[in-house]
PDB file of N, CA and C in Angstrom:
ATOM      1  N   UNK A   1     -68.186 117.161-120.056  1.00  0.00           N
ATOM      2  CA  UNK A   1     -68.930 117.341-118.840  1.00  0.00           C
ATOM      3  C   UNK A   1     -70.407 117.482-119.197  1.00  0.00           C
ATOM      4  N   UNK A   2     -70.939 116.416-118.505  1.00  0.00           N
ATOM      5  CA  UNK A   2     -72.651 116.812-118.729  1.00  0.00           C
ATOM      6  C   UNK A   2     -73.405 118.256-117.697  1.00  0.00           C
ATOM      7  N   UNK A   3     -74.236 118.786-118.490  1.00  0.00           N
ATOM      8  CA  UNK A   3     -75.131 119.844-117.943  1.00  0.00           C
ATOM      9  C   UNK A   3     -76.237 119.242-117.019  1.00  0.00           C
ATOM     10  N   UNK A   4     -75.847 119.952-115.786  1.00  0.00           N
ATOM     11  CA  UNK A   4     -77.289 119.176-114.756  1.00  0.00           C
ATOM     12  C   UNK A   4     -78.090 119.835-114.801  1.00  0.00           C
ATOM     13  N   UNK A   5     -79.354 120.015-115.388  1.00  0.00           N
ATOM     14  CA  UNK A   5     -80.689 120.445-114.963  1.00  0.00           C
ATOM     15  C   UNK A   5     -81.136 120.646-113.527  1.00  0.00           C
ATOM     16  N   UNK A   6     -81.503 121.935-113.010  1.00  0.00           N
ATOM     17  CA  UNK A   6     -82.296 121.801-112.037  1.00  0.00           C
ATOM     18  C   UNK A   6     -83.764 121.761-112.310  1.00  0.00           C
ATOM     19  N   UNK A   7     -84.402 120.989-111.210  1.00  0.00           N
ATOM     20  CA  UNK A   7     -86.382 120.839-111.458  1.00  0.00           C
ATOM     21  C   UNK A   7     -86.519 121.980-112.121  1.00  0.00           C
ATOM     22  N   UNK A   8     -86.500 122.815-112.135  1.00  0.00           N
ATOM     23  CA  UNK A   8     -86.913 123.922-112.945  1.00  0.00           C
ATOM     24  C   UNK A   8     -86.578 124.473-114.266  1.00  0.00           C
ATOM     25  N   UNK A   9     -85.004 123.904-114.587  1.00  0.00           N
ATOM     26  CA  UNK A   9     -84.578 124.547-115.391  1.00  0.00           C
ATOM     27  C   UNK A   9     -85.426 123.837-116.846  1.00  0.00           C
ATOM     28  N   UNK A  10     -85.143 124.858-117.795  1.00  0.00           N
ATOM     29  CA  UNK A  10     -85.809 124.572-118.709  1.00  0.00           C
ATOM     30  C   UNK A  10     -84.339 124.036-120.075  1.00  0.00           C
ATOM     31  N   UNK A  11     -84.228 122.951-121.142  1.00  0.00           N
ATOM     32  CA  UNK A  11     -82.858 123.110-121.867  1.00  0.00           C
ATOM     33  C   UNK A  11     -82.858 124.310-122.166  1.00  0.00           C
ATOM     34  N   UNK A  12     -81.748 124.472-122.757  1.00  0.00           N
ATOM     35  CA  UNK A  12     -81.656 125.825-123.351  1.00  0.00           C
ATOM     36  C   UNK A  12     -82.225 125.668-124.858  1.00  0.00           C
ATOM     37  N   UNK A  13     -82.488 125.844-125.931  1.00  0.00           N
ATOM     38  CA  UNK A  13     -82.559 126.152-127.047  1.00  0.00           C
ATOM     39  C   UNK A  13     -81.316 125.411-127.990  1.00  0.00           C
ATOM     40  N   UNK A  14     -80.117 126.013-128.087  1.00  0.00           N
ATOM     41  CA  UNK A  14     -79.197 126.060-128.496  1.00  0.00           C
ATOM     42  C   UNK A  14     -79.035 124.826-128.165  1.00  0.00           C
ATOM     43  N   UNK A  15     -78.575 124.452-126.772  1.00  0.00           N
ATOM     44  CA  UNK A  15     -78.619 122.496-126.704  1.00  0.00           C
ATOM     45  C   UNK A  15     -79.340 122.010-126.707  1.00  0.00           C
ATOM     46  N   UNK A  16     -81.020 122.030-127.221  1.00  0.00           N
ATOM     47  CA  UNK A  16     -81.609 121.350-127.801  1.00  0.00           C
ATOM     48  C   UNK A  16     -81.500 121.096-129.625  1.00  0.00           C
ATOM     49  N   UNK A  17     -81.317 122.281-130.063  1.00  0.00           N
ATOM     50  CA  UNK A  17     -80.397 122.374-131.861  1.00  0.00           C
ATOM     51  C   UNK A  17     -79.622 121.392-131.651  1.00  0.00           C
ATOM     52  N   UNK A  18     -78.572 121.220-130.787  1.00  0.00           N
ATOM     53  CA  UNK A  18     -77.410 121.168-130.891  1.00  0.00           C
ATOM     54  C   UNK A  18     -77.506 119.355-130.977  1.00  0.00           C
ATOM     55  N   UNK A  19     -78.459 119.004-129.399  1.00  0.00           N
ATOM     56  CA  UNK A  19     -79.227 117.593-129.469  1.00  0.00           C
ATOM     57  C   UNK A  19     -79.308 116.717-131.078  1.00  0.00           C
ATOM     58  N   UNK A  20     -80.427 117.783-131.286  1.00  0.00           N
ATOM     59  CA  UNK A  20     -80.990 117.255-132.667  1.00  0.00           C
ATOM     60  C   UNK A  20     -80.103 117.059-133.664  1.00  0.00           C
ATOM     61  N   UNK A  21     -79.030 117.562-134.070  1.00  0.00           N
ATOM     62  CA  UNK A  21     -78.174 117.877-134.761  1.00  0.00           C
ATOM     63  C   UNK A  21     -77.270 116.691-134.631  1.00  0.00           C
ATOM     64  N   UNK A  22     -76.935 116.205-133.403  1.00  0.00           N
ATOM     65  CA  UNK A  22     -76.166 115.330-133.523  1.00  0.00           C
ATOM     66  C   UNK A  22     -77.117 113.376-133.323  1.00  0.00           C
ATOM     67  N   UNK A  23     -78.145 113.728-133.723  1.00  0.00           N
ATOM     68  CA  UNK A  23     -79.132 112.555-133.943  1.00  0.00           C
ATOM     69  C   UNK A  23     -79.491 112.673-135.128  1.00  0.00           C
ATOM     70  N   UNK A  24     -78.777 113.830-136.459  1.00  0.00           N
ATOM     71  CA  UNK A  24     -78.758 114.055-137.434  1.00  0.00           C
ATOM     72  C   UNK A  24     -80.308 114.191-137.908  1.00  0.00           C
ATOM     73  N   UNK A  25     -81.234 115.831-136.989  1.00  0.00           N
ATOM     74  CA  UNK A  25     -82.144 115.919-137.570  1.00  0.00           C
ATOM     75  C   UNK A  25     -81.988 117.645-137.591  1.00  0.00           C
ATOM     76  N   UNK A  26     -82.550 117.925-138.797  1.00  0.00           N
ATOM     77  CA  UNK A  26     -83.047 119.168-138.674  1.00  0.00           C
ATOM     78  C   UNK A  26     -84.103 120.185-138.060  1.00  0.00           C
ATOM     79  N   UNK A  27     -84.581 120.979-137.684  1.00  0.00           N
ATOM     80  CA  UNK A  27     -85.672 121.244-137.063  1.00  0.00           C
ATOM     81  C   UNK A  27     -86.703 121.099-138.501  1.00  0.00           C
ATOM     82  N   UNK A  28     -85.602 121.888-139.095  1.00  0.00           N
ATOM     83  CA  UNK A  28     -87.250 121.751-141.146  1.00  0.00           C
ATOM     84  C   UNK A  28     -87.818 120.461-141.300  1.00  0.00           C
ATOM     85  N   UNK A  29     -86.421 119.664-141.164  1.00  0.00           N
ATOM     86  CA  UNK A  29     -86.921 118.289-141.417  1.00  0.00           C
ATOM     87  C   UNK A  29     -87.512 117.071-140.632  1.00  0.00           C
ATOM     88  N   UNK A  30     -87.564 117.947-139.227  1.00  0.00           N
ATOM     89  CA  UNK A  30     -88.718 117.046-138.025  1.00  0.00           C
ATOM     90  C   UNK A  30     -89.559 117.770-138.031  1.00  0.00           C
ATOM     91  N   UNK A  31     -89.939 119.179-138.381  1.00  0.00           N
ATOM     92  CA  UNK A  31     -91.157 119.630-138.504  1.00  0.00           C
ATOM     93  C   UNK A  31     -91.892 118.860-139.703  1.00  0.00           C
ATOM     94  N   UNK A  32     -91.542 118.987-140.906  1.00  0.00           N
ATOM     95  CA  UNK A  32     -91.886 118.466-141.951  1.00  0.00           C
ATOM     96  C   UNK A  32     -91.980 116.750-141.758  1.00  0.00           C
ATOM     97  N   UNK A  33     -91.214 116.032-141.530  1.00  0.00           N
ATOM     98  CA  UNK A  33     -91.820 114.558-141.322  1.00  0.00           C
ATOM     99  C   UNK A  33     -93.225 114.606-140.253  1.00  0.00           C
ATOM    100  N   UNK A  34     -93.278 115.348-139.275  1.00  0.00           N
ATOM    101  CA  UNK A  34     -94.644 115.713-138.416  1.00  0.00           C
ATOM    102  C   UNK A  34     -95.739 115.866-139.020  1.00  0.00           C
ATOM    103  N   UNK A  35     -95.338 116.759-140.337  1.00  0.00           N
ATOM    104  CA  UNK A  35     -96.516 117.259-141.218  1.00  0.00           C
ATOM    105  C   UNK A  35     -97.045 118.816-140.821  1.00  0.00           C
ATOM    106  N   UNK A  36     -95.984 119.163-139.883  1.00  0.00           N
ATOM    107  CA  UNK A  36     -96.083 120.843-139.762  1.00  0.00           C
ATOM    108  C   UNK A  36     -95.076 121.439-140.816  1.00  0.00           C
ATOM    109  N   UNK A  37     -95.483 122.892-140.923  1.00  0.00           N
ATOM    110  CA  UNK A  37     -94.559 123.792-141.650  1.00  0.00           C
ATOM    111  C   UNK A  37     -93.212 123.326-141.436  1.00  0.00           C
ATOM    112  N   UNK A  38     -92.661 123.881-142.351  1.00  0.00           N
ATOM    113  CA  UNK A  38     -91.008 124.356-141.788  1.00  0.00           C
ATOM    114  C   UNK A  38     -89.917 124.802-140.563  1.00  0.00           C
ATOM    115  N   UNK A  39     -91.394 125.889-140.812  1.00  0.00           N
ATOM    116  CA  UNK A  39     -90.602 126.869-139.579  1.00  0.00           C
ATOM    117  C   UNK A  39     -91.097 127.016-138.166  1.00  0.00           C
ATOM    118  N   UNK A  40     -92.063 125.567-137.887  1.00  0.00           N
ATOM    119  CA  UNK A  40     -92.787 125.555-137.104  1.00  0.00           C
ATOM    120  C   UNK A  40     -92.178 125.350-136.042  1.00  0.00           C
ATOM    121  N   UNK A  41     -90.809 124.205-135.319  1.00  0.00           N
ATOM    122  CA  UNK A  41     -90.056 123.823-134.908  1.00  0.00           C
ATOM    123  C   UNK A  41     -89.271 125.200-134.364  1.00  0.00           C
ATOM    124  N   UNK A  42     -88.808 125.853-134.925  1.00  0.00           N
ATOM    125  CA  UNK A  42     -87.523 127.261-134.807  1.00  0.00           C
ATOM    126  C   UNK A  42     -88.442 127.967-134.604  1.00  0.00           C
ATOM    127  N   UNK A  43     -89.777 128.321-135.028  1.00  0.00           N
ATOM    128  CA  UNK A  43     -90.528 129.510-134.354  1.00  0.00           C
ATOM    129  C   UNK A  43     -90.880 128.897-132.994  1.00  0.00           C
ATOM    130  N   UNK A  44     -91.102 127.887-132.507  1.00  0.00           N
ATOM    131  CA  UNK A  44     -91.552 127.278-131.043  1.00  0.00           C
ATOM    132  C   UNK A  44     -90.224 127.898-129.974  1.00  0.00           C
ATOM    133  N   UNK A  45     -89.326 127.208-130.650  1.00  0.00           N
ATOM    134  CA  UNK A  45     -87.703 127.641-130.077  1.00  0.00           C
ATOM    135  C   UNK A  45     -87.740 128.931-129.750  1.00  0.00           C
ATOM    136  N   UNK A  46     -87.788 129.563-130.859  1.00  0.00           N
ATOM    137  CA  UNK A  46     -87.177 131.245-130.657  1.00  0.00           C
ATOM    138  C   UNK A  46     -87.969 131.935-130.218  1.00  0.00           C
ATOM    139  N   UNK A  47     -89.453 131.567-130.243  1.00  0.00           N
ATOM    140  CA  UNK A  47     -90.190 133.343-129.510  1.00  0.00           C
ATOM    141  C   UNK A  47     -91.893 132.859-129.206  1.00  0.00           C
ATOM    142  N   UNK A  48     -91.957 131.446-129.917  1.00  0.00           N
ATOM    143  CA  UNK A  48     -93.590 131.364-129.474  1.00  0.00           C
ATOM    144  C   UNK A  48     -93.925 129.661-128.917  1.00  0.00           C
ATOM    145  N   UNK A  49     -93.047 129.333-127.506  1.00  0.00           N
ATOM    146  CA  UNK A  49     -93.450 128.202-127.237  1.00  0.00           C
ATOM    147  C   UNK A  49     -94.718 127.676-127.339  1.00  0.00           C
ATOM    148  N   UNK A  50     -94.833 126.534-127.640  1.00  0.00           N
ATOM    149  CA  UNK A  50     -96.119 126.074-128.252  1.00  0.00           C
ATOM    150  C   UNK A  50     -96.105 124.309-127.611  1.00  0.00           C
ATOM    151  N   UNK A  51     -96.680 123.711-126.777  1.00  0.00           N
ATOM    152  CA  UNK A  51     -96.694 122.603-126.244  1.00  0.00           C
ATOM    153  C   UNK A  51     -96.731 121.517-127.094  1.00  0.00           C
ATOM    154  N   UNK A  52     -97.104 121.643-128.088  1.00  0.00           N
ATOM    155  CA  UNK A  52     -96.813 119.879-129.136  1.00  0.00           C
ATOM    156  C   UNK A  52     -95.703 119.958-129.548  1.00  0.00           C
ATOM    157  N   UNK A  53     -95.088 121.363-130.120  1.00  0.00           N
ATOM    158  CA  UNK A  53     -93.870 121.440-130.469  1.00  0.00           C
ATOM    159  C   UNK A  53     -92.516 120.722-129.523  1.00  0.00           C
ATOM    160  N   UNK A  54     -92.738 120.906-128.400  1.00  0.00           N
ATOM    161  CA  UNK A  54     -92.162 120.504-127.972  1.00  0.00           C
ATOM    162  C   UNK A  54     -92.225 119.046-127.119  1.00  0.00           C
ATOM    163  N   UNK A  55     -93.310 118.416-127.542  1.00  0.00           N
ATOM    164  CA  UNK A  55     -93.318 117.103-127.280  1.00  0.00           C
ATOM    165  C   UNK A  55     -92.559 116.386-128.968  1.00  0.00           C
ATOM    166  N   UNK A  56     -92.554 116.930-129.850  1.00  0.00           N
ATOM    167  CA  UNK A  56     -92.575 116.632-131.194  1.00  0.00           C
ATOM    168  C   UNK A  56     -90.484 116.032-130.881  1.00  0.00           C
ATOM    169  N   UNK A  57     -89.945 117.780-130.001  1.00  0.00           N
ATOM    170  CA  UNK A  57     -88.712 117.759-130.077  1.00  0.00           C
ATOM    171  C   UNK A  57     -87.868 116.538-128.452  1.00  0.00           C
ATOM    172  N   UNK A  58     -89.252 116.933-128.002  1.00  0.00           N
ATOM    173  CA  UNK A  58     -88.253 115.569-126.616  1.00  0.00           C
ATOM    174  C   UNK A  58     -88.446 114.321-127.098  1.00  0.00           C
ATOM    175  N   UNK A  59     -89.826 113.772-127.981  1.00  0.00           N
ATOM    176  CA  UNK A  59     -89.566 112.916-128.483  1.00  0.00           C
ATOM    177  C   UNK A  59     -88.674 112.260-129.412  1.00  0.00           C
ATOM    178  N   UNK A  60     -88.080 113.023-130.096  1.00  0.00           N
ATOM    179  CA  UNK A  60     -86.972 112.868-131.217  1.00  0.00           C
ATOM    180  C   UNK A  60     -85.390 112.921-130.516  1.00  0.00           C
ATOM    181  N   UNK A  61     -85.253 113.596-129.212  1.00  0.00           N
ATOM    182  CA  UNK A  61     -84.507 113.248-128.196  1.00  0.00           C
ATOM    183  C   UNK A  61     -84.743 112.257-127.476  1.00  0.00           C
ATOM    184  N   UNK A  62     -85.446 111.528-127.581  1.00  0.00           N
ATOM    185  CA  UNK A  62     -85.655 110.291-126.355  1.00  0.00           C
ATOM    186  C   UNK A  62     -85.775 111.307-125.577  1.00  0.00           C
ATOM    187  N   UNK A  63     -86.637 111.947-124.648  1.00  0.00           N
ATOM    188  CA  UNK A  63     -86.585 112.560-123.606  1.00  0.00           C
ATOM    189  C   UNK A  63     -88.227 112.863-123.328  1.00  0.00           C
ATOM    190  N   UNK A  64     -88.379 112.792-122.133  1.00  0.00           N
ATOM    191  CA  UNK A  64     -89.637 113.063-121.784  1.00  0.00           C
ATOM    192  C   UNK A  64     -90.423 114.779-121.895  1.00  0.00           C
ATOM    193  N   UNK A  65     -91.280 115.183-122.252  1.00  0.00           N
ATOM    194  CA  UNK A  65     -91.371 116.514-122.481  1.00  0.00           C
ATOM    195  C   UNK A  65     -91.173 117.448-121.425  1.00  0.00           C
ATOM    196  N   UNK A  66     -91.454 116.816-120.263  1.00  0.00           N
ATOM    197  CA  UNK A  66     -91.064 117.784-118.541  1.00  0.00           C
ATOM    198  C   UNK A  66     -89.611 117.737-118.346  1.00  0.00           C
ATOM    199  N   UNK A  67     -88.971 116.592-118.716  1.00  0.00           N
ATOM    200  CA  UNK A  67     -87.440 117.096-118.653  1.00  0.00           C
ATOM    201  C   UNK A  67     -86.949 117.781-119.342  1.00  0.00           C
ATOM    202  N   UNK A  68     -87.842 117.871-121.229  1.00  0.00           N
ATOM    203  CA  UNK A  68     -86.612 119.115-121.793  1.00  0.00           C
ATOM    204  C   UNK A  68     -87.132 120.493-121.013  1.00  0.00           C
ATOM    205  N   UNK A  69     -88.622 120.676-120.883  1.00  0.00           N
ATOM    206  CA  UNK A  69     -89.462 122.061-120.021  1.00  0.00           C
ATOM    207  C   UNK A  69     -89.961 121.722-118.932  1.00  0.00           C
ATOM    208  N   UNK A  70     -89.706 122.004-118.027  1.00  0.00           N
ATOM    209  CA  UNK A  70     -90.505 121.466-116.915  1.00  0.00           C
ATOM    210  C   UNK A  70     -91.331 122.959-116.683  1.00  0.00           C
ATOM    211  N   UNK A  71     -90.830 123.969-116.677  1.00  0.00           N
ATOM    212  CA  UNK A  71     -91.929 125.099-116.904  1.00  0.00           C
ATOM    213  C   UNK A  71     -92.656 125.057-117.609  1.00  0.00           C
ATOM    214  N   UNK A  72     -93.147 123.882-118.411  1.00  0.00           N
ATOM    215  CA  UNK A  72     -94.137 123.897-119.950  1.00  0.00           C
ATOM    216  C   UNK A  72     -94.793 122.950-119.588  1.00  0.00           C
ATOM    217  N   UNK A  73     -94.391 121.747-118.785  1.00  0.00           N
ATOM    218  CA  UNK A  73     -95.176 120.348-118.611  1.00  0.00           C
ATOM    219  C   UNK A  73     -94.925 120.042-116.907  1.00  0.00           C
ATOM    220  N   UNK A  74     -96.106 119.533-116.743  1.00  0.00           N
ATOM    221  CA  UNK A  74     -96.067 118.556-115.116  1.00  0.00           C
ATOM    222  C   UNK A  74     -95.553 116.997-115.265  1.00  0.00           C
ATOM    223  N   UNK A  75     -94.696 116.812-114.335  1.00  0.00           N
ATOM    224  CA  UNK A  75     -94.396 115.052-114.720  1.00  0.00           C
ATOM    225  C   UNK A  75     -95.287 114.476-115.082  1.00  0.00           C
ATOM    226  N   UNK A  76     -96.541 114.778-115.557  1.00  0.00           N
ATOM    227  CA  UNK A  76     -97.429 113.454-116.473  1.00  0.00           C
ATOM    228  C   UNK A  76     -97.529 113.584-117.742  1.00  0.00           C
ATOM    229  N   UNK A  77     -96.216 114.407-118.165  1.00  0.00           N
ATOM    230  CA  UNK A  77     -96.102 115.848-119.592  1.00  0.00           C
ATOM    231  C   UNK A  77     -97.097 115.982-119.609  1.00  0.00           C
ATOM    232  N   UNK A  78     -98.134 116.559-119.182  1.00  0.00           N
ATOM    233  CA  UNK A  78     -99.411 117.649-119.555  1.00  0.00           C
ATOM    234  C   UNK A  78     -98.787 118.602-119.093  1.00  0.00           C
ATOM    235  N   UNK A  79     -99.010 119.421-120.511  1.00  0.00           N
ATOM    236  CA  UNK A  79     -99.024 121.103-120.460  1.00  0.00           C
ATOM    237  C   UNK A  79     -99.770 121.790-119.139  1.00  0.00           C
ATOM    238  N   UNK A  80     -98.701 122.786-118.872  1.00  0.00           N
ATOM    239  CA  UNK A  80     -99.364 123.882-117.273  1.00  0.00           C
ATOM    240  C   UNK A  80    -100.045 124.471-118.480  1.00  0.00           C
ATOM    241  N   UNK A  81    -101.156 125.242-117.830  1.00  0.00           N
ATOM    242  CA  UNK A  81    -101.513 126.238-118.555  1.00  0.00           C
ATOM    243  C   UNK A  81    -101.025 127.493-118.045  1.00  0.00           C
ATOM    244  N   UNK A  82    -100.632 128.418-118.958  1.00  0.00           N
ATOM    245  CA  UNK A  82    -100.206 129.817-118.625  1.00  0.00           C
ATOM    246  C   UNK A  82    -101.067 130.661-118.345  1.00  0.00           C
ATOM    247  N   UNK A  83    -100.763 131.396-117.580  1.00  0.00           N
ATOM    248  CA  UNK A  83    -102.309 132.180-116.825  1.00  0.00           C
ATOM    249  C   UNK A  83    -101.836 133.678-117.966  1.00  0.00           C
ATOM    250  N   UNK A  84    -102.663 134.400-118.101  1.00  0.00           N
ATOM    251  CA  UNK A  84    -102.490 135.770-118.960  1.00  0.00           C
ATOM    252  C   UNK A  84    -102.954 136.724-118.528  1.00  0.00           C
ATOM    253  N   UNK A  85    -102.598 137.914-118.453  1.00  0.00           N
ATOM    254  CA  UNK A  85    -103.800 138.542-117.509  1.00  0.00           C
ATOM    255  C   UNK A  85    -104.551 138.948-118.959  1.00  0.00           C
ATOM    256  N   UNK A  86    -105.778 139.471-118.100  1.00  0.00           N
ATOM    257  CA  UNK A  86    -106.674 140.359-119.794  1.00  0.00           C
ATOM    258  C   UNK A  86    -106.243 141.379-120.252  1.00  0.00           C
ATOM    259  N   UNK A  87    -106.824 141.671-121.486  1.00  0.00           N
ATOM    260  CA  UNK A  87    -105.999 142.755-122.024  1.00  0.00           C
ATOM    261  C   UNK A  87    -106.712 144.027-121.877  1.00  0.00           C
ATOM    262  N   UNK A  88    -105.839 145.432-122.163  1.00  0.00           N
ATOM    263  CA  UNK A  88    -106.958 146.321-121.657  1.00  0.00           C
ATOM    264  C   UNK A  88    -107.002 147.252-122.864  1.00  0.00           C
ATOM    265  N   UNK A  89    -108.976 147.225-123.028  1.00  0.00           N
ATOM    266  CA  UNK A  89    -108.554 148.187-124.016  1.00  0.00           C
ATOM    267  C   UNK A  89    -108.758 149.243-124.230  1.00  0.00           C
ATOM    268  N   UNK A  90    -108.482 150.247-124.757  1.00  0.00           N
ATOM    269  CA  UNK A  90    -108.740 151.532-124.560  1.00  0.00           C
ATOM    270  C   UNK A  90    -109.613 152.444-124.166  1.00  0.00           C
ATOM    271  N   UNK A  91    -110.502 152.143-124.509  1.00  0.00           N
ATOM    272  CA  UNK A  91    -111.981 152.235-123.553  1.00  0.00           C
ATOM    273  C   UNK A  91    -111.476 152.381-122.139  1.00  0.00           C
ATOM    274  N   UNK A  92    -111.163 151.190-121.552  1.00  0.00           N
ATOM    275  CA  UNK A  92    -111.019 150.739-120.318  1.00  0.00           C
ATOM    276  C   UNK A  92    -109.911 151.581-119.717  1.00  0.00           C
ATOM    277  N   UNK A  93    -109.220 152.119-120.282  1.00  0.00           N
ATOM    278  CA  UNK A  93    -107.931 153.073-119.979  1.00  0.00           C
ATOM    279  C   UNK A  93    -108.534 154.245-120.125  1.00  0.00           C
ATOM    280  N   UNK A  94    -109.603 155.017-120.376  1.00  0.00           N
ATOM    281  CA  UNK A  94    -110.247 156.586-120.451  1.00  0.00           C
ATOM    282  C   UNK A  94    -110.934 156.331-119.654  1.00  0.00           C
ATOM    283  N   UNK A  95    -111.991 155.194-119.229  1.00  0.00           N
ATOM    284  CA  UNK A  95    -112.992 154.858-118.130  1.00  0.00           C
ATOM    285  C   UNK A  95    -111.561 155.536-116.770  1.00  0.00           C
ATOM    286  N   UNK A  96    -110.691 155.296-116.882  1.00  0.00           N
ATOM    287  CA  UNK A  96    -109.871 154.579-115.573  1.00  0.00           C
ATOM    288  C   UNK A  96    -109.243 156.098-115.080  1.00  0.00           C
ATOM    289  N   UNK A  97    -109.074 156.899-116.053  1.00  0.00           N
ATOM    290  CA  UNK A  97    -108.186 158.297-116.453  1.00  0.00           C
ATOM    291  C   UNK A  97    -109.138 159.086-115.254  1.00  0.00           C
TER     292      UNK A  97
END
């Protein structure tokens, strides 16, 4: 049974590994043919999305980068930008007290 994506949903991780894996690539070893680190690929995955990274990995899926994230890219895959708020720093927290 195939997994339907909704507009929003993002793949999961795990079936994107899982993708790659059966197109017989590693994440070490599509980072490294890229000419990034190692662990550049699995750190994008696990905790610090990073927008080339993941054009690096829909491309190696045949897949467009808004379909593997569509929370990461607009259908023209350009990256959304993430809004952040500022940070506060301590100063600014005794001013506030």
């Amino acid at each position: 049974m195939s997994q339907q994506l909704t507009p929003s949903a993002d793949m999961h991780p795990a079936d994107i590994l899982a993708a790659l894996k059966k197109r017989g690539f590693s994440l070490t070893s599509l980072a490294e043919k890229k000419g990034k680190s190692g662990s550049y690929l699995r750190v994008a995955l696990a905790c610090k999305p990073h927008p080339a990274a993941f054009v690096i990995l829909a491309r190696a899926l045949g897949m467009r980068p808004h379909k593997l994230r569509p929370s990461m890219f607009d259908k023209q895959d350009r990256p959304i930008r993430q809004t952040r708020s500022a940070p506060v720093s301590a100063a600014t927290v005794r001013r506030r007290a």
